[in-house]
C-alpha atoms as a PDB file:
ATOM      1  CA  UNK A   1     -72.348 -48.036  16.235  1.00  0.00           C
ATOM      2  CA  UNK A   2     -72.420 -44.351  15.266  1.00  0.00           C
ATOM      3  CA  UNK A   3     -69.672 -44.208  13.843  1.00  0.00           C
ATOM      4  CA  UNK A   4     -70.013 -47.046  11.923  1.00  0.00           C
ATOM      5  CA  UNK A   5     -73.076 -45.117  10.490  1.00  0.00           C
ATOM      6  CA  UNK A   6     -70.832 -42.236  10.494  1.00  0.00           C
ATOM      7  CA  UNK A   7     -68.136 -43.650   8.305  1.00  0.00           C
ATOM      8  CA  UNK A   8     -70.628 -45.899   5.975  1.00  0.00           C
ATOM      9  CA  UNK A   9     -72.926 -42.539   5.156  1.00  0.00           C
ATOM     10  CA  UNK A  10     -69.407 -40.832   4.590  1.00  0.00           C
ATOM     11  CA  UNK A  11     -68.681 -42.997   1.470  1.00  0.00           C
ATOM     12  CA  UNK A  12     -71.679 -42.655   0.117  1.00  0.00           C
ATOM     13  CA  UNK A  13     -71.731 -39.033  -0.393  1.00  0.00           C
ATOM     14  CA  UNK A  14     -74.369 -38.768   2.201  1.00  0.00           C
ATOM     15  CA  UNK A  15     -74.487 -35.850   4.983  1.00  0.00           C
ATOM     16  CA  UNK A  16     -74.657 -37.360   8.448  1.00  0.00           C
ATOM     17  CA  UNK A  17     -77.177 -35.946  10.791  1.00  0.00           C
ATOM     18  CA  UNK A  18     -77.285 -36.540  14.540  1.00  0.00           C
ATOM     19  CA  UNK A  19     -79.760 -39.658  15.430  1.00  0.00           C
ATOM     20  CA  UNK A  20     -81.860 -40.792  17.953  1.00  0.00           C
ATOM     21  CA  UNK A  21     -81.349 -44.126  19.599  1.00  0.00           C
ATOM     22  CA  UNK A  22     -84.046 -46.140  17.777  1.00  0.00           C
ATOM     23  CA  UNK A  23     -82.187 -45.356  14.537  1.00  0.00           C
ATOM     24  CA  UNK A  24     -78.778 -47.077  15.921  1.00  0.00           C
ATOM     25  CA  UNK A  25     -81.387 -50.682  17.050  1.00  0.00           C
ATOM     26  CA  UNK A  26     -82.991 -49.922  13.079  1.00  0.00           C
ATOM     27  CA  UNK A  27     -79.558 -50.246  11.546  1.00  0.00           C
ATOM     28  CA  UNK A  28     -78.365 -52.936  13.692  1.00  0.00           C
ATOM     29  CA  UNK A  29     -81.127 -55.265  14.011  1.00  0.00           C
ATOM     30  CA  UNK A  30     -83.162 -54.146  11.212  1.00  0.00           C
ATOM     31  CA  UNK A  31     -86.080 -52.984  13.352  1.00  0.00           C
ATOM     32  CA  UNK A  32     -87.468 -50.104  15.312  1.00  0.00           C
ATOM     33  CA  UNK A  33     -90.774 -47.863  15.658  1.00  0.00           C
ATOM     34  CA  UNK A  34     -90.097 -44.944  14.138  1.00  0.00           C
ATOM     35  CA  UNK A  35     -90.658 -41.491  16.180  1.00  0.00           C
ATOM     36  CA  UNK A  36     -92.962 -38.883  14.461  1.00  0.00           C
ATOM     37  CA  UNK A  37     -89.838 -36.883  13.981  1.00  0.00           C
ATOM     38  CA  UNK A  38     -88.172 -35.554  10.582  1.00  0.00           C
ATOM     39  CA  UNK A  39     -84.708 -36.778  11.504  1.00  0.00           C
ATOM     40  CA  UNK A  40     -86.502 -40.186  12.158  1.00  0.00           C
ATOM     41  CA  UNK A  41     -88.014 -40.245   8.813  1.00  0.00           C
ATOM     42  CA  UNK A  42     -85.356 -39.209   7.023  1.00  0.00           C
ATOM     43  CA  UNK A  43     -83.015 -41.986   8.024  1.00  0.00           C
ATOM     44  CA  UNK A  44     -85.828 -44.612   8.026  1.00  0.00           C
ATOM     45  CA  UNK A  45     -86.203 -43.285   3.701  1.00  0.00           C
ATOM     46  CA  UNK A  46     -82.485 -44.057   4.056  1.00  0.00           C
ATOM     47  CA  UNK A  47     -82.562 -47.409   5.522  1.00  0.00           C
ATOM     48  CA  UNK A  48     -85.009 -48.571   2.981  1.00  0.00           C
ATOM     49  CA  UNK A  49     -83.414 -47.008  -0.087  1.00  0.00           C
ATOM     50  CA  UNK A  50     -80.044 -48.563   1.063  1.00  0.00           C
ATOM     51  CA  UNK A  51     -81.969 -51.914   1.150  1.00  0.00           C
ATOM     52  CA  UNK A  52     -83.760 -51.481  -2.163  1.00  0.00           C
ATOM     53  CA  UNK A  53     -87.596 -51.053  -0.729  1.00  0.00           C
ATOM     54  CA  UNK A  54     -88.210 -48.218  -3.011  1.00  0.00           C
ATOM     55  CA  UNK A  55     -92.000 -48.260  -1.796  1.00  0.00           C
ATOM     56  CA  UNK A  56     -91.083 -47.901   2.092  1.00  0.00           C
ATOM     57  CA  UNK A  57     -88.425 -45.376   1.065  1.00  0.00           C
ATOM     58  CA  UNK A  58     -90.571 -43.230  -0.840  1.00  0.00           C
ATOM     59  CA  UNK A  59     -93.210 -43.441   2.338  1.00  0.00           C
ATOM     60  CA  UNK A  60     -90.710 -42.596   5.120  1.00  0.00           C
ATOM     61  CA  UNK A  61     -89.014 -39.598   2.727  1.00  0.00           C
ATOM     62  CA  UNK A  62     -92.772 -38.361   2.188  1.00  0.00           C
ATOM     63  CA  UNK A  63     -93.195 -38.031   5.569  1.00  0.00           C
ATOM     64  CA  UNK A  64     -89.845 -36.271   6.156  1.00  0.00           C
ATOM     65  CA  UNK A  65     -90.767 -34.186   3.676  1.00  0.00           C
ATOM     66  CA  UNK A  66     -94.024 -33.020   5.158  1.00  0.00           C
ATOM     67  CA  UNK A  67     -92.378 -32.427   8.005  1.00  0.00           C
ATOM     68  CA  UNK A  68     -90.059 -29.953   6.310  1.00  0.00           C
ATOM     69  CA  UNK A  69     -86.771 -32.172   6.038  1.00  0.00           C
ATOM     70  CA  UNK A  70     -84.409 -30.816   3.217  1.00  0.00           C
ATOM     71  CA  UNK A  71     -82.449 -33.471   3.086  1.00  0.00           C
ATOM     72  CA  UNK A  72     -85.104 -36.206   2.399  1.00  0.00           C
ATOM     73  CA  UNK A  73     -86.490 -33.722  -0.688  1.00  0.00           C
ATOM     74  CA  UNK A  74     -82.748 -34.021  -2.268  1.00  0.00           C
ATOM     75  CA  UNK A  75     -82.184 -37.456  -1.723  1.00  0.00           C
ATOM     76  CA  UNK A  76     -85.818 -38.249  -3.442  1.00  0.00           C
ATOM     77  CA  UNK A  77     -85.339 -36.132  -6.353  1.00  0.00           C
ATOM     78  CA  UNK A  78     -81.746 -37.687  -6.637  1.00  0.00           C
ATOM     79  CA  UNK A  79     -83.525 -41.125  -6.639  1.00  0.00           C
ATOM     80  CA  UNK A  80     -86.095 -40.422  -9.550  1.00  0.00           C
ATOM     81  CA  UNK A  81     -82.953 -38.384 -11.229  1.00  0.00           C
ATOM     82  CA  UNK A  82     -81.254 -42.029 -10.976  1.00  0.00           C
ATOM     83  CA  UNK A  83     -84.832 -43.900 -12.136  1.00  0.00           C
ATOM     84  CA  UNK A  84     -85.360 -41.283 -15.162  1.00  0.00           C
ATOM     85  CA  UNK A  85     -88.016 -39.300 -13.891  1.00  0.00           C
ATOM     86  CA  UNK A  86     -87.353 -35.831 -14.676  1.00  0.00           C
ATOM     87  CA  UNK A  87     -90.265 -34.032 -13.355  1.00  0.00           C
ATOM     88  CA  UNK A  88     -90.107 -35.717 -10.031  1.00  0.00           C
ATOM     89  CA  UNK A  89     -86.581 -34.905  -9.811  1.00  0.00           C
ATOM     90  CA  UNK A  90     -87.152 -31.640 -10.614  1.00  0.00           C
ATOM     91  CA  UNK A  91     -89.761 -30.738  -8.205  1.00  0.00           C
ATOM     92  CA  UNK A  92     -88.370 -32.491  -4.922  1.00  0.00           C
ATOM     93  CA  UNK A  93     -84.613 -30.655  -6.054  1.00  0.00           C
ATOM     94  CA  UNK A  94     -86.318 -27.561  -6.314  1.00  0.00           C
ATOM     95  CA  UNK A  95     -87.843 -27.920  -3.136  1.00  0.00           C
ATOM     96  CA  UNK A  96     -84.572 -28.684  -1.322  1.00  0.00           C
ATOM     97  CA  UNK A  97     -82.934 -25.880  -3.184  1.00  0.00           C
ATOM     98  CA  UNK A  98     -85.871 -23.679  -1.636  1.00  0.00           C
ATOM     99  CA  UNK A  99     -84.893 -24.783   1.773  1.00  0.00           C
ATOM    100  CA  UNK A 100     -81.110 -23.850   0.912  1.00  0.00           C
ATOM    101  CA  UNK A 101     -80.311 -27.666   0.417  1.00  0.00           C
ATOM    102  CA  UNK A 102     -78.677 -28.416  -2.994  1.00  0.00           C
END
């Protein structure tokens, strides 16, 4: 299953971090309690914004975010890039460009 996840993050541009074992029963069944983790988070945002719930993705990248994950910051301000919101964009880029993730 990993690589699976491996290969399908791989086409979409997106940079493949190690993952926990709840995240492989999240992709495969399409359910699992997240751990308080930023990793966790991140690919929770990930899930949802592969499967169009912009509200959950938004949630679960805001709270990779607080936790200090760079690579939910990009991915959000890539998202409002997408959606035409500028500002947004610009402040959640700038923040991953902070944490040397542009």
């Amino acid at each position: 299953m990993e690589l699976f996840i491996i290969e399908y993050l791989k086409k979409k541009f997106i940079k493949y971090v190690k993952i926990l074992e709840n995240i492989f029963e999240l992709y495969s069944v399409g359910f699992s309690r997240p751990i308080a983790n930023p990793i966790c988070y991140y690919y929770y945002g990930l899930y949802f914004q592969i499967f169009m719930n912009c509200d959950k993705m938004k949630e679960y990248y805001g709270k990779a975010i607080s936790l200090g994950e760079s690579m939910a910051m990009n991915n959000l301000g890539h998202y409002y890039f997408r959606n035409a919101h500028d500002e947004l964009a610009k402040k959640y880029y700038h923040m991953a460009i902070k944490k040397n993730n542009s």
